[in-house]
Each structure stands twice: as structure tokens, then as C-alpha cells.
C-alpha atoms as a PDB file:
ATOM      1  CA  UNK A   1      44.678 -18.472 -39.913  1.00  0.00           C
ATOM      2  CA  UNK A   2      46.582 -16.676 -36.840  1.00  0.00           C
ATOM      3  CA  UNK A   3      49.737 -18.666 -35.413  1.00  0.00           C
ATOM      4  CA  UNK A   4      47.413 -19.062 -31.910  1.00  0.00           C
ATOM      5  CA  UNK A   5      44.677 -20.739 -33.671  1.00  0.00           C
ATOM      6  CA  UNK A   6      47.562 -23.547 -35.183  1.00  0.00           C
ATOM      7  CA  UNK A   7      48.787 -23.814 -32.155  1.00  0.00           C
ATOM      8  CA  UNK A   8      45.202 -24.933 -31.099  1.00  0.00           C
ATOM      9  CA  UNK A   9      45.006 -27.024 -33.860  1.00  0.00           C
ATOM     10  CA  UNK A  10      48.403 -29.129 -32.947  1.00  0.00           C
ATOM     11  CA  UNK A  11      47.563 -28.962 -29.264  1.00  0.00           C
ATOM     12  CA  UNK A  12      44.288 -30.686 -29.697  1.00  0.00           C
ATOM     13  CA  UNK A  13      43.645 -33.292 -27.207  1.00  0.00           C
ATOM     14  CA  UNK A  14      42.705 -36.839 -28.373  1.00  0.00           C
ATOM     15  CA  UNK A  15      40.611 -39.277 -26.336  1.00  0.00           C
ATOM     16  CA  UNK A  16      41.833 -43.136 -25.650  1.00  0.00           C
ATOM     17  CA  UNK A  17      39.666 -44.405 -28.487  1.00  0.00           C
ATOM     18  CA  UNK A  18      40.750 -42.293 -31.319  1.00  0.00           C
ATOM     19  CA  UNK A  19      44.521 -42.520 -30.104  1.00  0.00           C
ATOM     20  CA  UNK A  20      44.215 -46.036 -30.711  1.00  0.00           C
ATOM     21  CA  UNK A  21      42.364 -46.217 -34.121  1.00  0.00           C
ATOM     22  CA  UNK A  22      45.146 -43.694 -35.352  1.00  0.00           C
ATOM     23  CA  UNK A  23      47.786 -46.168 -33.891  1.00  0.00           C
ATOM     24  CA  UNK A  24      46.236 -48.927 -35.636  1.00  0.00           C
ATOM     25  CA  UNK A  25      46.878 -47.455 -38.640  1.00  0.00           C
ATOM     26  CA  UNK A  26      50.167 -47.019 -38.189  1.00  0.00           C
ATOM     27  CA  UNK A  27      52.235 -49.724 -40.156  1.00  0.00           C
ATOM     28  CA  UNK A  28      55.828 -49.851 -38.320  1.00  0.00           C
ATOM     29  CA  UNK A  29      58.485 -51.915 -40.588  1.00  0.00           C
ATOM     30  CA  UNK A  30      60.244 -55.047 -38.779  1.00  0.00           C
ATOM     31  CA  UNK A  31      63.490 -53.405 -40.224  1.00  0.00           C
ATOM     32  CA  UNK A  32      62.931 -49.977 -38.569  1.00  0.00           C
ATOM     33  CA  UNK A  33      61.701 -51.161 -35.094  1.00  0.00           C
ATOM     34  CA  UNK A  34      64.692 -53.476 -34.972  1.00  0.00           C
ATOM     35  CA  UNK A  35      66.777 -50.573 -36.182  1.00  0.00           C
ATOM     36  CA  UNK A  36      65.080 -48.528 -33.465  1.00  0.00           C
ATOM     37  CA  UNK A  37      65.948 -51.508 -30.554  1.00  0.00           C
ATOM     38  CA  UNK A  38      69.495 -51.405 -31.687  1.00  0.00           C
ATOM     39  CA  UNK A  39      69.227 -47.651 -31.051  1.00  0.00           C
ATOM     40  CA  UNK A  40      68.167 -48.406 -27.726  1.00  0.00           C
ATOM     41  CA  UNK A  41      70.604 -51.299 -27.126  1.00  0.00           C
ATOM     42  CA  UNK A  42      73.446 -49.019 -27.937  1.00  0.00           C
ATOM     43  CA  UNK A  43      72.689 -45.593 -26.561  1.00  0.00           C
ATOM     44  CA  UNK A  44      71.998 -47.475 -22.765  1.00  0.00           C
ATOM     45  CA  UNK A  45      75.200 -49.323 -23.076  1.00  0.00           C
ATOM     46  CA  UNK A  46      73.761 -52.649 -23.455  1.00  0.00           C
ATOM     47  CA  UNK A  47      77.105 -54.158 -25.635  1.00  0.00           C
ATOM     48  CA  UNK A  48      76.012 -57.519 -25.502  1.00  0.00           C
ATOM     49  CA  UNK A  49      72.633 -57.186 -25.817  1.00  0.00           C
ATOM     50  CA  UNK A  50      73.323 -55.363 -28.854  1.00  0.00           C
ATOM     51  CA  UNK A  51      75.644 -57.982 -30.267  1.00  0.00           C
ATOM     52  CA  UNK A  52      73.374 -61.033 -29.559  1.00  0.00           C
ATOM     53  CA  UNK A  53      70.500 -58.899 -30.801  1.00  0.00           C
ATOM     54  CA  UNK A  54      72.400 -57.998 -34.302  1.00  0.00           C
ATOM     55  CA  UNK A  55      73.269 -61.703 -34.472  1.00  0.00           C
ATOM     56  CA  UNK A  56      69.496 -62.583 -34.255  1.00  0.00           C
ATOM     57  CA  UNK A  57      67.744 -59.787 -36.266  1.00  0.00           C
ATOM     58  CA  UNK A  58      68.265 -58.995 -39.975  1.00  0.00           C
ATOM     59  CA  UNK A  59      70.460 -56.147 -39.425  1.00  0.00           C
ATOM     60  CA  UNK A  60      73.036 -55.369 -41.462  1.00  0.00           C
ATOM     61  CA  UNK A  61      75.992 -56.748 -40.322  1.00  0.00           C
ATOM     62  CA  UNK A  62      78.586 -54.694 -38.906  1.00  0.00           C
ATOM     63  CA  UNK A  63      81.733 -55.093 -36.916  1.00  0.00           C
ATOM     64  CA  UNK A  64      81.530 -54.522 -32.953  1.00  0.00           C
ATOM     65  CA  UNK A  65      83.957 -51.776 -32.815  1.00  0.00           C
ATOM     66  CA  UNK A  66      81.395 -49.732 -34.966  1.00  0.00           C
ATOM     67  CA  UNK A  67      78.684 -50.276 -32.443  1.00  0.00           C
ATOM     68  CA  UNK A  68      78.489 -47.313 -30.421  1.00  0.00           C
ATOM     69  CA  UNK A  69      78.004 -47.775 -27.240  1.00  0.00           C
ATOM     70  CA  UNK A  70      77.770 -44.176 -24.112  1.00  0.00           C
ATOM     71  CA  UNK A  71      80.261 -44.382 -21.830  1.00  0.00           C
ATOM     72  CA  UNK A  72      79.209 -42.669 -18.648  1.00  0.00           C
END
């Protein structure tokens, strides 16, 4: 199979309805989209957002100052 017909292959456009049966069948954890919401928290600089939401989710507990937060 030539690189260009790959390329096809990953480029392939999905409709609505099959983009949602594949997403259906996508089983997030609770741990890893809170994880991911931290992530978010964090990177935009949300401090405390992020601490209220690390008091409230099951997230290991960790001290503030290890929180990183973007200073811009």
C-alpha cells in the first residue's frame, strides 16, 4: 500500500451519524475526565477553580503550591 493511499485512508471523512455511534462507544473514565478538567483548570489559570474542584473530585490530593498554574 503506497504512503498516498494511507493518507486517504486516515483522511477519510465521516458523516454525523457514524461520528456519533463511534463516540458512543467510547467509554471515558470519571478519573481521567476529571484529570483532564484539572488540566484545563490549571493551564487557563483558573487557581481557585482548580482548588475547589480538587476538593470536590476524587483527585489525588496534592498541595496548592504543586498546582501549576500559566502565568501570562
Amino acid at each position: 500500500m503506497s504512503s498516498e493511499s494511507k493518507s486517504d485512508e486516515n483522511n477519510k471523512e465521516v458523516g454525523k451519524l457514524e461520528w456519533e455511534k463511534k463516540l458512543k462507544q467510547i467509554k471515558i473514565s470519571k478519573t481521567d475526565m476529571n484529570k483532564l478538567i484539572m488540566n484545563y483548570l490549571c493551564m487557563e489559570g483558573y487557581k481557585d477553580a482548580a482548588l475547589k474542584f480538587q476538593q470536590e473530585t476524587t483527585l489525588p490530593q496534592s498541595k496548592p503550591k504543586d498546582l501549576i498554574f500559566e502565568e501570562f
